[in-house]
PDB file of N, CA and C in Angstrom:
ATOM      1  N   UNK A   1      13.398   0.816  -3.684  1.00  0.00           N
ATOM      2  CA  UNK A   1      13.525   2.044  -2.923  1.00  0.00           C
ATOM      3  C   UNK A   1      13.055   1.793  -1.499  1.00  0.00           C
ATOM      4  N   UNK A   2      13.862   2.034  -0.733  1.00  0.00           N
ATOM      5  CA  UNK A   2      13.584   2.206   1.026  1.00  0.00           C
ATOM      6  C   UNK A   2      12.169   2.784   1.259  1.00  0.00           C
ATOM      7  N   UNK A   3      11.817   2.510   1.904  1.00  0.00           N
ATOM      8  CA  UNK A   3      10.373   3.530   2.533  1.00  0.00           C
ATOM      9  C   UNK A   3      10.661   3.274   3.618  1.00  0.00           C
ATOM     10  N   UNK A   4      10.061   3.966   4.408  1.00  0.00           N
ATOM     11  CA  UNK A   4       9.341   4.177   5.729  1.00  0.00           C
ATOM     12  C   UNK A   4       8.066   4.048   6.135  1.00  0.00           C
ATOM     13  N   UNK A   5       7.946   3.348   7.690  1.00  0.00           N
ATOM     14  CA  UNK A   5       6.048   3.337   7.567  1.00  0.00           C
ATOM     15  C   UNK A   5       5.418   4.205   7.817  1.00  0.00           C
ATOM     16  N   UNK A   6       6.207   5.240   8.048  1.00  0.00           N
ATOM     17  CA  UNK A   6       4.929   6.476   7.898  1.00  0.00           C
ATOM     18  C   UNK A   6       5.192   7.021   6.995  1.00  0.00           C
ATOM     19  N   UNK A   7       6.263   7.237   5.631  1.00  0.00           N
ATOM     20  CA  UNK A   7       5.334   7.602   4.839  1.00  0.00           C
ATOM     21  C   UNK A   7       4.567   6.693   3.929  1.00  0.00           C
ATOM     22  N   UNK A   8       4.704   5.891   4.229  1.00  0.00           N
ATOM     23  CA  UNK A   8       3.628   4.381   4.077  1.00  0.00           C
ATOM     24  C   UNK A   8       2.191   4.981   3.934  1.00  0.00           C
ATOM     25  N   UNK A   9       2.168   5.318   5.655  1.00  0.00           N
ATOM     26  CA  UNK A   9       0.934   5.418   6.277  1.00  0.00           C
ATOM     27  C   UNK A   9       0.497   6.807   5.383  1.00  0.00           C
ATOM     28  N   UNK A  10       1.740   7.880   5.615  1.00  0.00           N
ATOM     29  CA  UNK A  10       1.083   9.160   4.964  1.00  0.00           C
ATOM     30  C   UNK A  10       0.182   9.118   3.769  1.00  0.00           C
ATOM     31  N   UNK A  11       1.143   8.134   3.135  1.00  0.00           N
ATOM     32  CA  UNK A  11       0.178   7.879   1.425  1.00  0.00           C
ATOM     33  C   UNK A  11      -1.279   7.330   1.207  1.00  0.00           C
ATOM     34  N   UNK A  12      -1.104   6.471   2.260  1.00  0.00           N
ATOM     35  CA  UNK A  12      -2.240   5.850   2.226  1.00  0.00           C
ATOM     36  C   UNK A  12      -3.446   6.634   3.067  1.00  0.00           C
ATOM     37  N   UNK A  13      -3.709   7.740   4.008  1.00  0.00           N
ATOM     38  CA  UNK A  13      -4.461   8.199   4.139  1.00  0.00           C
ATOM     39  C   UNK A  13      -4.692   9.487   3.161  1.00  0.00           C
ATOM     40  N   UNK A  14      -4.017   9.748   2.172  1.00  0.00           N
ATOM     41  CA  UNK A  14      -4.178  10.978   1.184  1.00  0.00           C
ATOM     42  C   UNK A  14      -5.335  10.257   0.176  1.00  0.00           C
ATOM     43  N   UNK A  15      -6.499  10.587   0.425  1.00  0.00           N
ATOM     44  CA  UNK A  15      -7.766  10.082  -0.528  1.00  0.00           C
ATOM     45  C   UNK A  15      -7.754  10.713  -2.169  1.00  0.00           C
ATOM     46  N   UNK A  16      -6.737  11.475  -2.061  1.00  0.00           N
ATOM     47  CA  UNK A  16      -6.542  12.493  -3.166  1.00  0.00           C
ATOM     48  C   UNK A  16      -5.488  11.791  -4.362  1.00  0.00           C
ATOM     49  N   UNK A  17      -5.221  10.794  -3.918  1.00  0.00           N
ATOM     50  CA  UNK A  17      -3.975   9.932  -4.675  1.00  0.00           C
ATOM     51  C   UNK A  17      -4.586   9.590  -6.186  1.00  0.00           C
ATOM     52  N   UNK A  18      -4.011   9.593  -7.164  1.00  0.00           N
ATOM     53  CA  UNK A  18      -4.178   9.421  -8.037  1.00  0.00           C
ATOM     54  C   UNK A  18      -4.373   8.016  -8.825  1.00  0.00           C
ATOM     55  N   UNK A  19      -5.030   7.420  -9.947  1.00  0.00           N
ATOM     56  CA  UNK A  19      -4.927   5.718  -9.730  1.00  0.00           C
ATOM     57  C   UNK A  19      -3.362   4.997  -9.563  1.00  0.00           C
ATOM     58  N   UNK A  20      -2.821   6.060 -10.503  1.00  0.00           N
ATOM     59  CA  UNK A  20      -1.297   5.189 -10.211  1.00  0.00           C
ATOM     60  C   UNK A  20      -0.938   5.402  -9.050  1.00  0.00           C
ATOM     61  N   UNK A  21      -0.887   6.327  -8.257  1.00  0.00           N
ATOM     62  CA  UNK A  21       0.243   6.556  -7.130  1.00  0.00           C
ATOM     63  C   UNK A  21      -0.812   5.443  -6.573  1.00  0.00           C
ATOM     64  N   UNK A  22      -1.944   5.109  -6.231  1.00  0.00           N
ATOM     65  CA  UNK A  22      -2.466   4.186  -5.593  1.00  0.00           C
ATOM     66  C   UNK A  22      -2.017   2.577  -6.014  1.00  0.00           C
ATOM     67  N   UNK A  23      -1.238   2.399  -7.458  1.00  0.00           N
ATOM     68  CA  UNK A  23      -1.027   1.192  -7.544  1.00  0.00           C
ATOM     69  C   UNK A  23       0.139   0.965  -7.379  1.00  0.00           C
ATOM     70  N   UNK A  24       0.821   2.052  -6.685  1.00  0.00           N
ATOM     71  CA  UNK A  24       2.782   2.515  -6.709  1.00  0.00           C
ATOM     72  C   UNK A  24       2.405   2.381  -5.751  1.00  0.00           C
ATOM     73  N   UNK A  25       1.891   2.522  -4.973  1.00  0.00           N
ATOM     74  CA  UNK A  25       1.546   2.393  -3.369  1.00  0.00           C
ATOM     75  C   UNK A  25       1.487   1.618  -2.548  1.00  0.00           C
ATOM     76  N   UNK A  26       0.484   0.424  -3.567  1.00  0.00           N
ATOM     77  CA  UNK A  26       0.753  -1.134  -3.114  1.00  0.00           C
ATOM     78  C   UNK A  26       1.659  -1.948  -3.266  1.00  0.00           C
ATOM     79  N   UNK A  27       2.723  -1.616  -4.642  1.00  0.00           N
ATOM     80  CA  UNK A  27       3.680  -1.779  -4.663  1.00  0.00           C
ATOM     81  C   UNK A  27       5.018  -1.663  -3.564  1.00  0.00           C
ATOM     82  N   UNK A  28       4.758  -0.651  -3.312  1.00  0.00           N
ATOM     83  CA  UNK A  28       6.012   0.020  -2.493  1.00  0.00           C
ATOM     84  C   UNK A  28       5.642  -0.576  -0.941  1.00  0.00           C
ATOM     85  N   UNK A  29       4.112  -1.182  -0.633  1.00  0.00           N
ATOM     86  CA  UNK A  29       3.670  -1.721   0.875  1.00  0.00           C
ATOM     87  C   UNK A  29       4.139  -2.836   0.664  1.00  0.00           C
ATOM     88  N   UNK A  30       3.979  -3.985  -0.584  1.00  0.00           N
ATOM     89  CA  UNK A  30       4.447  -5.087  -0.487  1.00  0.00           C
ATOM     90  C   UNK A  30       5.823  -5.291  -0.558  1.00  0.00           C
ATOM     91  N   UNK A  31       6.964  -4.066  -0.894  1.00  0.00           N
ATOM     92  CA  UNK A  31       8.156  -3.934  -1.098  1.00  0.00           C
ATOM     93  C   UNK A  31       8.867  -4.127   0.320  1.00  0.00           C
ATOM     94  N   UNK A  32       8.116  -3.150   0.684  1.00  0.00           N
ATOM     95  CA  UNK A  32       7.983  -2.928   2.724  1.00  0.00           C
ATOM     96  C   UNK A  32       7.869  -4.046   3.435  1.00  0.00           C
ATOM     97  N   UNK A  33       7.150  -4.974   3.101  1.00  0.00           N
ATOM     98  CA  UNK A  33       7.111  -6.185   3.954  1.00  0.00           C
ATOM     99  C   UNK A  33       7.982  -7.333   3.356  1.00  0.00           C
ATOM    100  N   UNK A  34       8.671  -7.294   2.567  1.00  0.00           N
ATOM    101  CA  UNK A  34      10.026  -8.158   1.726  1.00  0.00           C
ATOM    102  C   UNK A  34      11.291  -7.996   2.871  1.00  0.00           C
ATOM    103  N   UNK A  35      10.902  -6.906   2.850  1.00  0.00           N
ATOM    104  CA  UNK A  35      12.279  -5.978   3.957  1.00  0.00           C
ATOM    105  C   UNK A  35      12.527  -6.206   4.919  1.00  0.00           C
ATOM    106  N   UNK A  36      13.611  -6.475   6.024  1.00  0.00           N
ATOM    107  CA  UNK A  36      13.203  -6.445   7.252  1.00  0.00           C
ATOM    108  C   UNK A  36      13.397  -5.316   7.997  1.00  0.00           C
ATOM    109  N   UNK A  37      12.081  -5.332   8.535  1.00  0.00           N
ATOM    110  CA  UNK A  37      11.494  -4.183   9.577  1.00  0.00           C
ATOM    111  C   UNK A  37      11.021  -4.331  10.564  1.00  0.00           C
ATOM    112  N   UNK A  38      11.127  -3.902  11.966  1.00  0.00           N
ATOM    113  CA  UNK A  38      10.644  -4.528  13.341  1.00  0.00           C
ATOM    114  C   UNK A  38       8.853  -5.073  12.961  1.00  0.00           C
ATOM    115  N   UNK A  39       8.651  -5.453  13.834  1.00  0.00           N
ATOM    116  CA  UNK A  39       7.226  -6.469  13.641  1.00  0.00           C
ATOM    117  C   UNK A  39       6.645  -5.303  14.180  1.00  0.00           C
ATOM    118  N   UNK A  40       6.376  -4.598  14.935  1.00  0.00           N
ATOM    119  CA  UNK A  40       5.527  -3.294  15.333  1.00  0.00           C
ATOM    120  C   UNK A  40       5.571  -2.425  14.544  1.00  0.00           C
ATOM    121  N   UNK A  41       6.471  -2.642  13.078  1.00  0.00           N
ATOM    122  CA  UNK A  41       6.046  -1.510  11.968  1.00  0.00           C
ATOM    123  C   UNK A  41       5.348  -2.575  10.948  1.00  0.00           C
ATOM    124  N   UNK A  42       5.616  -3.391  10.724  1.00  0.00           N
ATOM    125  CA  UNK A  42       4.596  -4.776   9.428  1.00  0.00           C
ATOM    126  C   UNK A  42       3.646  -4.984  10.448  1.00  0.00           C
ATOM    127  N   UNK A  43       2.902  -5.092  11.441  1.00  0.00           N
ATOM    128  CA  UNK A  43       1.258  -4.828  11.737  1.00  0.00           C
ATOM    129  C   UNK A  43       0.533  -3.643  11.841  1.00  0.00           C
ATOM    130  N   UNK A  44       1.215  -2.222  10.939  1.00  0.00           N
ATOM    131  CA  UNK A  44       0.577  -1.828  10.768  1.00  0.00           C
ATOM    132  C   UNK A  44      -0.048  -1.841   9.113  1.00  0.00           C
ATOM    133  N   UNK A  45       0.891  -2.580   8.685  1.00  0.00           N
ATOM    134  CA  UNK A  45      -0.194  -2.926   6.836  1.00  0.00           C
ATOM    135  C   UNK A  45      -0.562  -4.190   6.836  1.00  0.00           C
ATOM    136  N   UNK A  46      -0.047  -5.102   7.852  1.00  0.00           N
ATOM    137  CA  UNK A  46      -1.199  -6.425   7.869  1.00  0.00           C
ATOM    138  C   UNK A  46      -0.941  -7.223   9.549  1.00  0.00           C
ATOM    139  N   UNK A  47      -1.929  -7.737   9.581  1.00  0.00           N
ATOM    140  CA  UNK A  47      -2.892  -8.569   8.701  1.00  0.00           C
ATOM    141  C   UNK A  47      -3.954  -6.663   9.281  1.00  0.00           C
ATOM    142  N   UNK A  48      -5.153  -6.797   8.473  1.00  0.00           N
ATOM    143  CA  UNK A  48      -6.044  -5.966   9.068  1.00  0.00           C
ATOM    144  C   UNK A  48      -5.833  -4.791   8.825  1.00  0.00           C
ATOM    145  N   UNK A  49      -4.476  -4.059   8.080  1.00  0.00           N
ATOM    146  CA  UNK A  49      -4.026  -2.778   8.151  1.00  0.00           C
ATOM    147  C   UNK A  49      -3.998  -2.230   6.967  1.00  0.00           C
ATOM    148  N   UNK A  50      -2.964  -0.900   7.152  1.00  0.00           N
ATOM    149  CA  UNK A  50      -2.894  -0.509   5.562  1.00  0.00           C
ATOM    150  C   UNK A  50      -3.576  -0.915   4.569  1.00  0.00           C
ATOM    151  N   UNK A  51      -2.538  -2.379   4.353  1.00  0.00           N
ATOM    152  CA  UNK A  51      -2.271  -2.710   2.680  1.00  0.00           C
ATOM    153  C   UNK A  51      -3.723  -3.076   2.675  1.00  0.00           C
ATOM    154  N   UNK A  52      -4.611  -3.912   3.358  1.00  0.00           N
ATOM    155  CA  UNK A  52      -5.314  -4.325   3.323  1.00  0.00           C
ATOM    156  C   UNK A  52      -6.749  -3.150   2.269  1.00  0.00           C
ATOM    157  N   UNK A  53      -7.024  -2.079   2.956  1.00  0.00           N
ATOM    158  CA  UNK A  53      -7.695  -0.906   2.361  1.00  0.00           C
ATOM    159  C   UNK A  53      -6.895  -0.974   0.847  1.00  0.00           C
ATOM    160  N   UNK A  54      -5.756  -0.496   0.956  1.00  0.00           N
ATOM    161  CA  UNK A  54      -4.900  -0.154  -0.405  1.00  0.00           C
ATOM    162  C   UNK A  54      -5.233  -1.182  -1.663  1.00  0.00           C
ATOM    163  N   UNK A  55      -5.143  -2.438  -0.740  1.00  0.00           N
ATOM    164  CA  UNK A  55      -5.646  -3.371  -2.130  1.00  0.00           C
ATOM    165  C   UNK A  55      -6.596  -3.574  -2.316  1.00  0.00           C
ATOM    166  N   UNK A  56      -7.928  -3.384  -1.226  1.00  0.00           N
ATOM    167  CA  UNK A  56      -9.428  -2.739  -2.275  1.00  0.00           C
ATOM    168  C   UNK A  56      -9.361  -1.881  -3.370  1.00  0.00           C
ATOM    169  N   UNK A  57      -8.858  -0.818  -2.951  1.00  0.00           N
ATOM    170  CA  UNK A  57      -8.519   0.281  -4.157  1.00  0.00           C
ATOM    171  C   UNK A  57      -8.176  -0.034  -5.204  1.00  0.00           C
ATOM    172  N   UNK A  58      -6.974  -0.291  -5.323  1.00  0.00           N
ATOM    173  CA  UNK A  58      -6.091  -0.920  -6.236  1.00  0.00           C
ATOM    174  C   UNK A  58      -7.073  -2.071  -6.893  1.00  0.00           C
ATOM    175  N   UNK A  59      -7.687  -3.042  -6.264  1.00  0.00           N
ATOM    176  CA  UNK A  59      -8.089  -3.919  -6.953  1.00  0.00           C
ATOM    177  C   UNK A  59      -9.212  -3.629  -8.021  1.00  0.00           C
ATOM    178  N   UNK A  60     -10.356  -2.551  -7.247  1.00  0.00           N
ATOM    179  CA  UNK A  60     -11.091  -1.944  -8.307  1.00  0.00           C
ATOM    180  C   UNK A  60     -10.523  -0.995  -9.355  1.00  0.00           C
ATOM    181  N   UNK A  61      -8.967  -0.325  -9.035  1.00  0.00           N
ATOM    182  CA  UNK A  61      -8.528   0.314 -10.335  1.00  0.00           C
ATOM    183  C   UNK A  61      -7.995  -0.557 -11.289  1.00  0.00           C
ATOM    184  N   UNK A  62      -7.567  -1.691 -11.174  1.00  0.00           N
ATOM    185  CA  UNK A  62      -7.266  -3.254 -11.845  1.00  0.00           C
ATOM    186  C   UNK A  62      -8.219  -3.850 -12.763  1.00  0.00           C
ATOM    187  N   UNK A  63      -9.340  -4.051 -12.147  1.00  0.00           N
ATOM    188  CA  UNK A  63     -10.572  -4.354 -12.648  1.00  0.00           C
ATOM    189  C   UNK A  63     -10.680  -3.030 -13.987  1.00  0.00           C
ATOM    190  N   UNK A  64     -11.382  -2.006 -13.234  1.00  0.00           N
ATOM    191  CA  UNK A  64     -11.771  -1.097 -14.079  1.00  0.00           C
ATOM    192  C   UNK A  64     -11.037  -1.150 -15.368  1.00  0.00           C
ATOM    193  N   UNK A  65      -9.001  -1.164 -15.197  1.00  0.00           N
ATOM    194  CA  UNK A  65      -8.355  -0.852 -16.914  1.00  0.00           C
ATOM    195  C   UNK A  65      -8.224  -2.437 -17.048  1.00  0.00           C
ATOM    196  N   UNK A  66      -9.051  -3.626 -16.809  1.00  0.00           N
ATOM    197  CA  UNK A  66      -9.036  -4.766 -17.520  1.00  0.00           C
ATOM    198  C   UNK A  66      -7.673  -5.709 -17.327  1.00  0.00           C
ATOM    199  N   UNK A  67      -6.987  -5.464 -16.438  1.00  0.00           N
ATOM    200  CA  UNK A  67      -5.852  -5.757 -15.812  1.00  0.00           C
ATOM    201  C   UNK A  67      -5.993  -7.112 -15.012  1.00  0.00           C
ATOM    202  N   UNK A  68      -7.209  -7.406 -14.835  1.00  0.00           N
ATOM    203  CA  UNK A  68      -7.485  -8.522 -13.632  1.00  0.00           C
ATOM    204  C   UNK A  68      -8.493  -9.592 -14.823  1.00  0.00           C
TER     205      UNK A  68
END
């Protein structure tokens, strides 16, 4: 599925996200950078950006259901 980086971005500042939409999330950022998209929209999820936060998250919801 296509995305866009803002609603990229939208998702990722909603603290209210649920564990999945947070692991659909990282999904759909690393989907985003497969893609081609001008380089002034992929620095905003890396290096330093987005995805970067997203996959803290994600990584402790990983951990937590024994996934990692």
């Amino acid at each position: 599925m296509a995305q866009n980086i803002e609603d990229l971005v939208k998702r990722a500042q909603n603290k209210d996200n649920s564990d999945d939409e947070w692991l659909q999330l990282e999904k759909d950022m690393l989907e985003f950078l497969k893609e081609d998209h001008p380089q002034s929209e992929r620095k905003r999820l890396i290096p330093l950006g987005w995805l970067e936060s997203v996959t803290i998250i994600c990584d402790g919801i990983k951990r937590e259901r024994g996934m990692r």
